[in-house]
N, C-alpha and C. Protein backbone atom coordinates (compact mmCIF):
# COMPACT_ATOMS: atom_id res chain seq x y z
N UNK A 1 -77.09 13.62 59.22
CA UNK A 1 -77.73 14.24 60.35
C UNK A 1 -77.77 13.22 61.47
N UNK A 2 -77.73 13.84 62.64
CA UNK A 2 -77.65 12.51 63.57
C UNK A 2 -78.83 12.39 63.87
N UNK A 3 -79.11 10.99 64.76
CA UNK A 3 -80.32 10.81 65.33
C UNK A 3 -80.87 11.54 66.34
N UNK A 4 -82.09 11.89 66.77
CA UNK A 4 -82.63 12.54 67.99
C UNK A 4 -82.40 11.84 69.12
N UNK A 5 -82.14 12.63 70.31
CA UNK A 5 -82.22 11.86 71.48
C UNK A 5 -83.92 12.15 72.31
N UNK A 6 -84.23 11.44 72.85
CA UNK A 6 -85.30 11.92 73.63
C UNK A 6 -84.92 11.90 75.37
N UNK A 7 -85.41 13.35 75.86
CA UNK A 7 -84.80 13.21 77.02
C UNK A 7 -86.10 12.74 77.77
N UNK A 8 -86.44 12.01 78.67
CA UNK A 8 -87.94 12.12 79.56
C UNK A 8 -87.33 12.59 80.64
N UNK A 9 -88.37 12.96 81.39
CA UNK A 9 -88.74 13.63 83.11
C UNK A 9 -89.58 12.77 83.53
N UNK A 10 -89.17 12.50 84.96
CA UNK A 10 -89.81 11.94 86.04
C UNK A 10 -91.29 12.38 86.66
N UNK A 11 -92.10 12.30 86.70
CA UNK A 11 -93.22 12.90 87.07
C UNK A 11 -93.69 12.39 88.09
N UNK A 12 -93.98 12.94 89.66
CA UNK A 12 -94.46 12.68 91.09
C UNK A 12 -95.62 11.47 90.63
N UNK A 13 -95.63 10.30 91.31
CA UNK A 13 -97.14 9.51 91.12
C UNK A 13 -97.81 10.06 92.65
N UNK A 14 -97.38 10.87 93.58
CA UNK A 14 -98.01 10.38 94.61
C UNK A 14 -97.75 12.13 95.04
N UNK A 15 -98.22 12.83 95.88
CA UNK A 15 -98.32 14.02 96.28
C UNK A 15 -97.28 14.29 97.64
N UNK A 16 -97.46 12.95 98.54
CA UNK A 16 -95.87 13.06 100.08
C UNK A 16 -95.12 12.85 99.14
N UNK A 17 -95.04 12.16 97.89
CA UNK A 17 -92.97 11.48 97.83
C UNK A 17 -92.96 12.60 96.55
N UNK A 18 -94.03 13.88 96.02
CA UNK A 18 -93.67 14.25 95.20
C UNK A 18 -92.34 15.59 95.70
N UNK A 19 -92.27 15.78 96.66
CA UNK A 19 -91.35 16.23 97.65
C UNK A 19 -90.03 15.87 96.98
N UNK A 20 -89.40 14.39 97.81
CA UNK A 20 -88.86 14.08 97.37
C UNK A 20 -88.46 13.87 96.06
N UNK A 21 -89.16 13.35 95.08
CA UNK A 21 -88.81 12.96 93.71
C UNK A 21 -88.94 14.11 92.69
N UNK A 22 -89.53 15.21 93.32
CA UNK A 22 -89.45 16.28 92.10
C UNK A 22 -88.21 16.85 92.16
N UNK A 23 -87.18 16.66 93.27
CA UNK A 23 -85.97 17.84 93.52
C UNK A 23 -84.85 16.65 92.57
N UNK A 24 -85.35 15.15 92.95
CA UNK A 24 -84.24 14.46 92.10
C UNK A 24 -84.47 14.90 90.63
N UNK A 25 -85.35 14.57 90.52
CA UNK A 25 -85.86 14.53 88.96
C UNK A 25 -85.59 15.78 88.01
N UNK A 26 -85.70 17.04 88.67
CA UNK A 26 -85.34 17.89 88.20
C UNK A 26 -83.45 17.85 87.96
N UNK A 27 -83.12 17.38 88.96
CA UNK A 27 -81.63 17.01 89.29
C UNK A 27 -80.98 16.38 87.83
N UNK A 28 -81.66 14.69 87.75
CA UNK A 28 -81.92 14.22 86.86
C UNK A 28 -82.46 14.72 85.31
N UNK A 29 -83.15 15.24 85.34
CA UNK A 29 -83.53 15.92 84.24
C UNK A 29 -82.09 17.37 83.87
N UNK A 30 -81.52 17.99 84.57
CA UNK A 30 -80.58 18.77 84.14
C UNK A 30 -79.32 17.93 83.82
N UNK A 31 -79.44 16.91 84.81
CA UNK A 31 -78.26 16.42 84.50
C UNK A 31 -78.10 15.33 82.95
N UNK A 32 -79.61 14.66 82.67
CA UNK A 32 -80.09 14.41 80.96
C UNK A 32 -79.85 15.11 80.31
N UNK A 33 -80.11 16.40 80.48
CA UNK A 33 -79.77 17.56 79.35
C UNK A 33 -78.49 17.73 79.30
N UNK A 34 -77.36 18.10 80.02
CA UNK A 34 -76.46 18.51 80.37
C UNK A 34 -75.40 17.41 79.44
N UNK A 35 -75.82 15.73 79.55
CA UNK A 35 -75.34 14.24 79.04
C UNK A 35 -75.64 14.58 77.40
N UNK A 36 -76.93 14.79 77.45
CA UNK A 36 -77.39 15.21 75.73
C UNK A 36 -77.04 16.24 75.43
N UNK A 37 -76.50 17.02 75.91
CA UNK A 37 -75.73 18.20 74.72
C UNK A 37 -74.38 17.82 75.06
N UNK A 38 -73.68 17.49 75.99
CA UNK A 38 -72.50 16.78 75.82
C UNK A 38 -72.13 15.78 74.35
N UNK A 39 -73.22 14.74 74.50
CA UNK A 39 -73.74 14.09 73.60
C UNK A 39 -73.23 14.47 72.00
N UNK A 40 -74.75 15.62 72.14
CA UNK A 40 -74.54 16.23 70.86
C UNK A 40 -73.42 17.18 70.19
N UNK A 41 -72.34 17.89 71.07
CA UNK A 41 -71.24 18.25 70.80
C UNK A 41 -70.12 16.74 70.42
N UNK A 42 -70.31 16.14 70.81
CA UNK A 42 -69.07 14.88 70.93
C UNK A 42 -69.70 14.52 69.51
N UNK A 43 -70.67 13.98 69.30
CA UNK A 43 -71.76 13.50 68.03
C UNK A 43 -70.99 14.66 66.98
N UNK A 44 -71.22 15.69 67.02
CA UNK A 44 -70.38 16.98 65.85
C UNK A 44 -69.52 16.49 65.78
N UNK A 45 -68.41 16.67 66.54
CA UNK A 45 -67.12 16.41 66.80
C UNK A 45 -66.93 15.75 66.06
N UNK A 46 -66.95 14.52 66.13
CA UNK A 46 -66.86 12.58 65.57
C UNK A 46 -67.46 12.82 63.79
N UNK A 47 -68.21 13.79 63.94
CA UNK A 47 -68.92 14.17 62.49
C UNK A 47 -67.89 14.50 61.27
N UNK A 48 -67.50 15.92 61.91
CA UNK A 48 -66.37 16.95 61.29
C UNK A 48 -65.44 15.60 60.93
N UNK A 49 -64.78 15.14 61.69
CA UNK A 49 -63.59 14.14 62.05
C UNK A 49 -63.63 13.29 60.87
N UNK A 50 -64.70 12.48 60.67
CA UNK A 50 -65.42 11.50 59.53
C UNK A 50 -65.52 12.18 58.45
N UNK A 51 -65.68 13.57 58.49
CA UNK A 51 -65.64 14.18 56.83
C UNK A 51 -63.98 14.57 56.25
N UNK A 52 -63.38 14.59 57.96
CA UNK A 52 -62.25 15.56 57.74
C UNK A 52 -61.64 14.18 56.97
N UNK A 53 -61.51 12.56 57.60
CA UNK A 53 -61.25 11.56 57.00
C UNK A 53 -61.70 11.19 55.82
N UNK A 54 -62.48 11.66 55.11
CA UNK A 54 -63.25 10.87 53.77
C UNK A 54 -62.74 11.82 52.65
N UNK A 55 -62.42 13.11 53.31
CA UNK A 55 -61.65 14.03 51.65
C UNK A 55 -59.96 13.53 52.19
N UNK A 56 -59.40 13.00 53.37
CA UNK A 56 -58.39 12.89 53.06
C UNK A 56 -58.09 11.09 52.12
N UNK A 57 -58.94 10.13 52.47
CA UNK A 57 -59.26 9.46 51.61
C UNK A 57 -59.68 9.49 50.15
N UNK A 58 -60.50 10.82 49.92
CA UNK A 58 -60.58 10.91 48.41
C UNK A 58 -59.23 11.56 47.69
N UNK A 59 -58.73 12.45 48.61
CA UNK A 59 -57.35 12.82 48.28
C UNK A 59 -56.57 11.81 47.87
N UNK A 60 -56.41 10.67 48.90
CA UNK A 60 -55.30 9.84 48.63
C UNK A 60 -55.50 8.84 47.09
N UNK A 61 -56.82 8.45 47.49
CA UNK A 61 -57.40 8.01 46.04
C UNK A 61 -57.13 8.32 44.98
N UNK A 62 -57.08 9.78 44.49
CA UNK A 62 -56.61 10.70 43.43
C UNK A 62 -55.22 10.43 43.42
N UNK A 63 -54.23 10.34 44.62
CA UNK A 63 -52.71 10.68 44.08
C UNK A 63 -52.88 9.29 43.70
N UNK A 64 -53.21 8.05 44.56
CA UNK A 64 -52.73 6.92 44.04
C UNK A 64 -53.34 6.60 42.41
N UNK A 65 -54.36 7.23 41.94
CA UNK A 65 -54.87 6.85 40.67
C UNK A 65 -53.72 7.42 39.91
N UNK A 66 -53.29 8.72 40.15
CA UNK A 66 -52.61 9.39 39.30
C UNK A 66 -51.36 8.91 39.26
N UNK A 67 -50.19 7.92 40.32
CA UNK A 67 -49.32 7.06 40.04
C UNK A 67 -49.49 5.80 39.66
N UNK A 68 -50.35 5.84 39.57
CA UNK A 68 -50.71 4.04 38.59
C UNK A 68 -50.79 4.64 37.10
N UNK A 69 -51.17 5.69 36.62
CA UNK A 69 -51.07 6.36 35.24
C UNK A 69 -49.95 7.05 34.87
N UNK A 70 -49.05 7.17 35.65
CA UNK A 70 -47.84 7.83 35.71
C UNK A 70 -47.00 6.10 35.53
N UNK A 71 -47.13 5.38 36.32
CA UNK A 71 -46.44 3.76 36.01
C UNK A 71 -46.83 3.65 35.23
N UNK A 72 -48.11 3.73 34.88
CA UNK A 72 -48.31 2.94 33.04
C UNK A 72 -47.01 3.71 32.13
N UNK A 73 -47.34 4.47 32.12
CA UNK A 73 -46.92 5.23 31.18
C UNK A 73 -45.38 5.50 31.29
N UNK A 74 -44.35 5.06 32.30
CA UNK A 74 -43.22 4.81 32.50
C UNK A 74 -42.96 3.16 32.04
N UNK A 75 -44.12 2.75 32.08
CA UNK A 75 -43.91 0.98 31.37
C UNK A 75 -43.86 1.26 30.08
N UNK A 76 -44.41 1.74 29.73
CA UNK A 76 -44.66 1.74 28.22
C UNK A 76 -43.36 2.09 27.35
N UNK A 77 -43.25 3.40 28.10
CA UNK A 77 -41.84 4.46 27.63
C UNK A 77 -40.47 3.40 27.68
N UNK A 78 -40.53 2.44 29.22
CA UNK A 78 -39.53 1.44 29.16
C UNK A 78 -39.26 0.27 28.62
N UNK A 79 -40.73 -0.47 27.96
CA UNK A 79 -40.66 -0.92 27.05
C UNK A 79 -40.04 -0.52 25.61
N UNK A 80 -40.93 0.99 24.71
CA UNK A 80 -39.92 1.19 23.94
C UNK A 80 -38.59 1.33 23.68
N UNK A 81 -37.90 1.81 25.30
CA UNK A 81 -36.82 2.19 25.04
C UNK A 81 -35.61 0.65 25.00
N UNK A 82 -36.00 -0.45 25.21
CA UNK A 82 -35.66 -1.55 25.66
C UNK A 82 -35.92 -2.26 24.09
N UNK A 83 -37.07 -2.03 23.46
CA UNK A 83 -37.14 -2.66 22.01
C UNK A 83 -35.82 -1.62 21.01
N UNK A 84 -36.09 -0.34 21.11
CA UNK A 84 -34.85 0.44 20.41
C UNK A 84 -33.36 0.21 21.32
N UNK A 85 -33.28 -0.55 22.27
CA UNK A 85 -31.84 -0.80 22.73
C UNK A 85 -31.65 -2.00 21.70
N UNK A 86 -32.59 -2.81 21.55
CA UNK A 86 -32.10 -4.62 21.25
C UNK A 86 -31.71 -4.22 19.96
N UNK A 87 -32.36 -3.36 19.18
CA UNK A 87 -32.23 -2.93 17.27
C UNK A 87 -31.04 -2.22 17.77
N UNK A 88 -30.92 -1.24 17.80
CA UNK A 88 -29.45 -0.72 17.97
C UNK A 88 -28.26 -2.15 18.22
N UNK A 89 -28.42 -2.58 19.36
CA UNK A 89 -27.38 -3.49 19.57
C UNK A 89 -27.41 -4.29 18.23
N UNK A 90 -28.43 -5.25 17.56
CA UNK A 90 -28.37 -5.71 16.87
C UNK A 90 -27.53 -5.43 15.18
N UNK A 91 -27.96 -4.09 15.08
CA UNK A 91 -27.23 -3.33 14.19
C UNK A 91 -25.98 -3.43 14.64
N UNK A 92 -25.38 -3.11 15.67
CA UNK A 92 -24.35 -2.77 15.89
C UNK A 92 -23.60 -4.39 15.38
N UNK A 93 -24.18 -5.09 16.08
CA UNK A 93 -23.60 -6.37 16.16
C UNK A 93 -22.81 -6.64 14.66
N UNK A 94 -24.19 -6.53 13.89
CA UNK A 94 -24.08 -6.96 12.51
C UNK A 94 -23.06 -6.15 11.64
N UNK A 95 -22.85 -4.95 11.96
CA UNK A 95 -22.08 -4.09 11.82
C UNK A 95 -20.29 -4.52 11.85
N UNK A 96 -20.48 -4.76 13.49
CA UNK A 96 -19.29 -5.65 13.59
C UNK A 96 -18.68 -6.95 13.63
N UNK A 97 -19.64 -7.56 12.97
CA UNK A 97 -19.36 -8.99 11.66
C UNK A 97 -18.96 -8.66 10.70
N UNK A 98 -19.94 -7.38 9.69
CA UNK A 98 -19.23 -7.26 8.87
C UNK A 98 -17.56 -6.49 8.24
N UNK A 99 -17.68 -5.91 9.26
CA UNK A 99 -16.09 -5.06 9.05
C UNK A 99 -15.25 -6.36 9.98
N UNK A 100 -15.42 -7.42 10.65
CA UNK A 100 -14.57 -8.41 10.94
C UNK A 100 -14.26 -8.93 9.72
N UNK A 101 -15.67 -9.47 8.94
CA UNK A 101 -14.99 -10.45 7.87
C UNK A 101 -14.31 -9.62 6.59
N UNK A 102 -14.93 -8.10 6.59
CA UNK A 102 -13.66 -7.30 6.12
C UNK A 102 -12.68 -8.02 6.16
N UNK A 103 -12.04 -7.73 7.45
CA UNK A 103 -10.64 -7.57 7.67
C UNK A 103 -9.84 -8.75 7.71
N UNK A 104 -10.81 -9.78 7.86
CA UNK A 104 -10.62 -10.90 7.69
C UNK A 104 -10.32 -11.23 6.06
N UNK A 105 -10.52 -10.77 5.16
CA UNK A 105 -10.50 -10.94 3.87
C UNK A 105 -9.29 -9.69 3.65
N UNK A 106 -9.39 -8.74 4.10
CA UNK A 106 -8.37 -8.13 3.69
C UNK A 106 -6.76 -8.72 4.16
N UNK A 107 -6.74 -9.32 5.30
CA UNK A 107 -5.64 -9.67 5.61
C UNK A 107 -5.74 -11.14 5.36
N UNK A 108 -6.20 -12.11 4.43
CA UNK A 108 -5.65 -13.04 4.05
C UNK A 108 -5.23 -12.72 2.14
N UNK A 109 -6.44 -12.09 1.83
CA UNK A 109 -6.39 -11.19 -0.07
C UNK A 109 -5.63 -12.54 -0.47
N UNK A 110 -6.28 -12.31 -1.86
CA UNK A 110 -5.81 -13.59 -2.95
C UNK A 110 -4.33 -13.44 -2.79
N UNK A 111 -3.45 -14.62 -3.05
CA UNK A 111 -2.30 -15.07 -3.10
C UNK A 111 -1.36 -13.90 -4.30
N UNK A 112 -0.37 -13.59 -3.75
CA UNK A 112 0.54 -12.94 -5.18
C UNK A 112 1.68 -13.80 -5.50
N UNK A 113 1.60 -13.77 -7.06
CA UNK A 113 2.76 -14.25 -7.31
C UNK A 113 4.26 -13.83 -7.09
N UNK A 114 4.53 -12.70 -6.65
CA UNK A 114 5.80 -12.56 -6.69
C UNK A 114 6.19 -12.91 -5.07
N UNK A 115 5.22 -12.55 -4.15
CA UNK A 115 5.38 -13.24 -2.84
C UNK A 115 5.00 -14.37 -2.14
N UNK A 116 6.16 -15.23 -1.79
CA UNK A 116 5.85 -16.47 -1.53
C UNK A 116 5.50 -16.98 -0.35
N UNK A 117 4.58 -18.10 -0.27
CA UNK A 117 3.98 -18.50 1.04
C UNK A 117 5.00 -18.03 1.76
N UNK A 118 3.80 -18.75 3.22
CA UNK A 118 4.82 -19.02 4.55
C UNK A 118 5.19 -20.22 4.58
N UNK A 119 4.27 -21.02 4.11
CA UNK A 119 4.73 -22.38 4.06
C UNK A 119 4.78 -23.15 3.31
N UNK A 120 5.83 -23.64 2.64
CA UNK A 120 6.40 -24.29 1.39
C UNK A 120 5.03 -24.56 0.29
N UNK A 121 5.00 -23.55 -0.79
CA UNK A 121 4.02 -23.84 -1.69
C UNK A 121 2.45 -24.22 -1.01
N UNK A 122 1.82 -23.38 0.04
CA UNK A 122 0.68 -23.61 0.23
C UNK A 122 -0.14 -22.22 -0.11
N UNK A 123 -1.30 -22.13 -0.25
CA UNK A 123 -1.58 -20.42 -0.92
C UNK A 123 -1.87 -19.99 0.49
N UNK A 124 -1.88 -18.69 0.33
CA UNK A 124 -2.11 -17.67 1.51
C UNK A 124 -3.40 -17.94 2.57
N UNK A 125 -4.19 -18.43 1.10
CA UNK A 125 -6.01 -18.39 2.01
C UNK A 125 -5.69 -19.53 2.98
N UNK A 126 -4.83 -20.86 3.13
CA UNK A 126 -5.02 -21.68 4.21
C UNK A 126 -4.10 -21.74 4.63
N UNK A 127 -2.84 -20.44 4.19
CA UNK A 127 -1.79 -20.85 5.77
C UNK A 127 -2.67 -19.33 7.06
N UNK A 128 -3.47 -18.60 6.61
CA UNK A 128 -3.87 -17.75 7.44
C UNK A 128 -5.27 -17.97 8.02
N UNK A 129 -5.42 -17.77 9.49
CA UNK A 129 -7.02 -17.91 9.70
C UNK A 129 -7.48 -17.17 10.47
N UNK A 130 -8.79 -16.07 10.32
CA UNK A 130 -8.78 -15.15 11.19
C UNK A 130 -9.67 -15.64 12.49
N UNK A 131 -9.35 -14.80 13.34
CA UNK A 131 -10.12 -15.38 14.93
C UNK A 131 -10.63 -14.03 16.05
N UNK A 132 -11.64 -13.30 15.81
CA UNK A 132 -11.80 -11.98 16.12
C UNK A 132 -13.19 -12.54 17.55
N UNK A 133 -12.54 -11.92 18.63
CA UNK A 133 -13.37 -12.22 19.75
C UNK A 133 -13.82 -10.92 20.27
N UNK A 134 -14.71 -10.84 20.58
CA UNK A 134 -15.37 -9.15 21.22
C UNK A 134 -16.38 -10.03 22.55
N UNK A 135 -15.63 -9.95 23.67
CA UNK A 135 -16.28 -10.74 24.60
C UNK A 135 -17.44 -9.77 25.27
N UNK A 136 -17.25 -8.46 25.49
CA UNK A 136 -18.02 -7.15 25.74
C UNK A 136 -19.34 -7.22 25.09
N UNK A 137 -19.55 -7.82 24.05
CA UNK A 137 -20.56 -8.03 23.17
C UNK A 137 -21.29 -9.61 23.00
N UNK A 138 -20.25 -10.46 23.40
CA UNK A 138 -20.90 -11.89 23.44
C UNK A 138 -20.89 -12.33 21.87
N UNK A 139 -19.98 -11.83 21.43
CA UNK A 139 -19.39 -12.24 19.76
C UNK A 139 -18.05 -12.43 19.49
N UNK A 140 -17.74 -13.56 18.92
CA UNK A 140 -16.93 -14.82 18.87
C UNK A 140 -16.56 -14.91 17.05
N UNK A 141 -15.59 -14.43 16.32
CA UNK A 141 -16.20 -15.32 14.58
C UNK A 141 -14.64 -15.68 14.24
N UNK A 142 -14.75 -16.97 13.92
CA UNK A 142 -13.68 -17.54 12.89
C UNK A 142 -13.48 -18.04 11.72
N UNK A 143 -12.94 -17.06 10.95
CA UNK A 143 -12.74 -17.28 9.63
C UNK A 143 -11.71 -17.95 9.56
């Protein structure tokens, strides 16, 4: 609620100058009133304005609470999905070690007798050596 204004009036001290001073004063006095309801419309005005600002502030309050709970909860989700990338990769990785050293074993296989080295009487396992690079992956293995 706003504050009261108080308007006063001039009142004649003297009976010759009340002549004069009653026509200002009245003058004065409409024109007080006239300032104070000016006043008090502008005073509304500025009122409305301050409420119209404080729900658009509580508004904004609300969306911004509700994207800070919306980020949590996109952190979170991107965290898990970032711990199930590293296990996947990891699997994968291990995955493709082991079908390297597969193949690595399959293409050196124990020595046969009826087929002879490559190089004069040495066995198979150390004239061959495997060397499997997967640079896409940051895995390197030599058997």
């Amino acid at each position: 609620m706003a504050p009261a204004i108080s308007i006063g009036v001039a009142t004649p001290s003297s009976s010759a100058a009340a002549g004069k001073k009653s026509s200002r004063g009245v003058v004065a006095a409409v024109v007080d009133v006239d300032e104070a309801e000016l006043l008090r419309r502008r005073n509304a005005e500025l009122e409305r304005e301050v409420a119209a600002l404080r729900a658009e502030l509580s508004a904004a309050r609300r969306r911004a609470e509700t994207a800070e709970e919306a980020e949590e909860r996109l952190c979170v989700q991107l965290g898990d999905a970032e711990v199930e990338a590293v296990e996947i990769a990891r699997a994968y990785q291990a995955r493709v070690e082991d079908l390297a050293r597969e193949l690595a074993a399959a293409r050196i296989g124990p020595p046969r007798p009826d087929r002879p080295s490559k190089r004069g009487g040495e066995s198979a396992t150390t004239t061959h050596q495997a060397h499997l690079a997967m640079p896409w992956i940051g895995f390197t293995l030599d058997l």
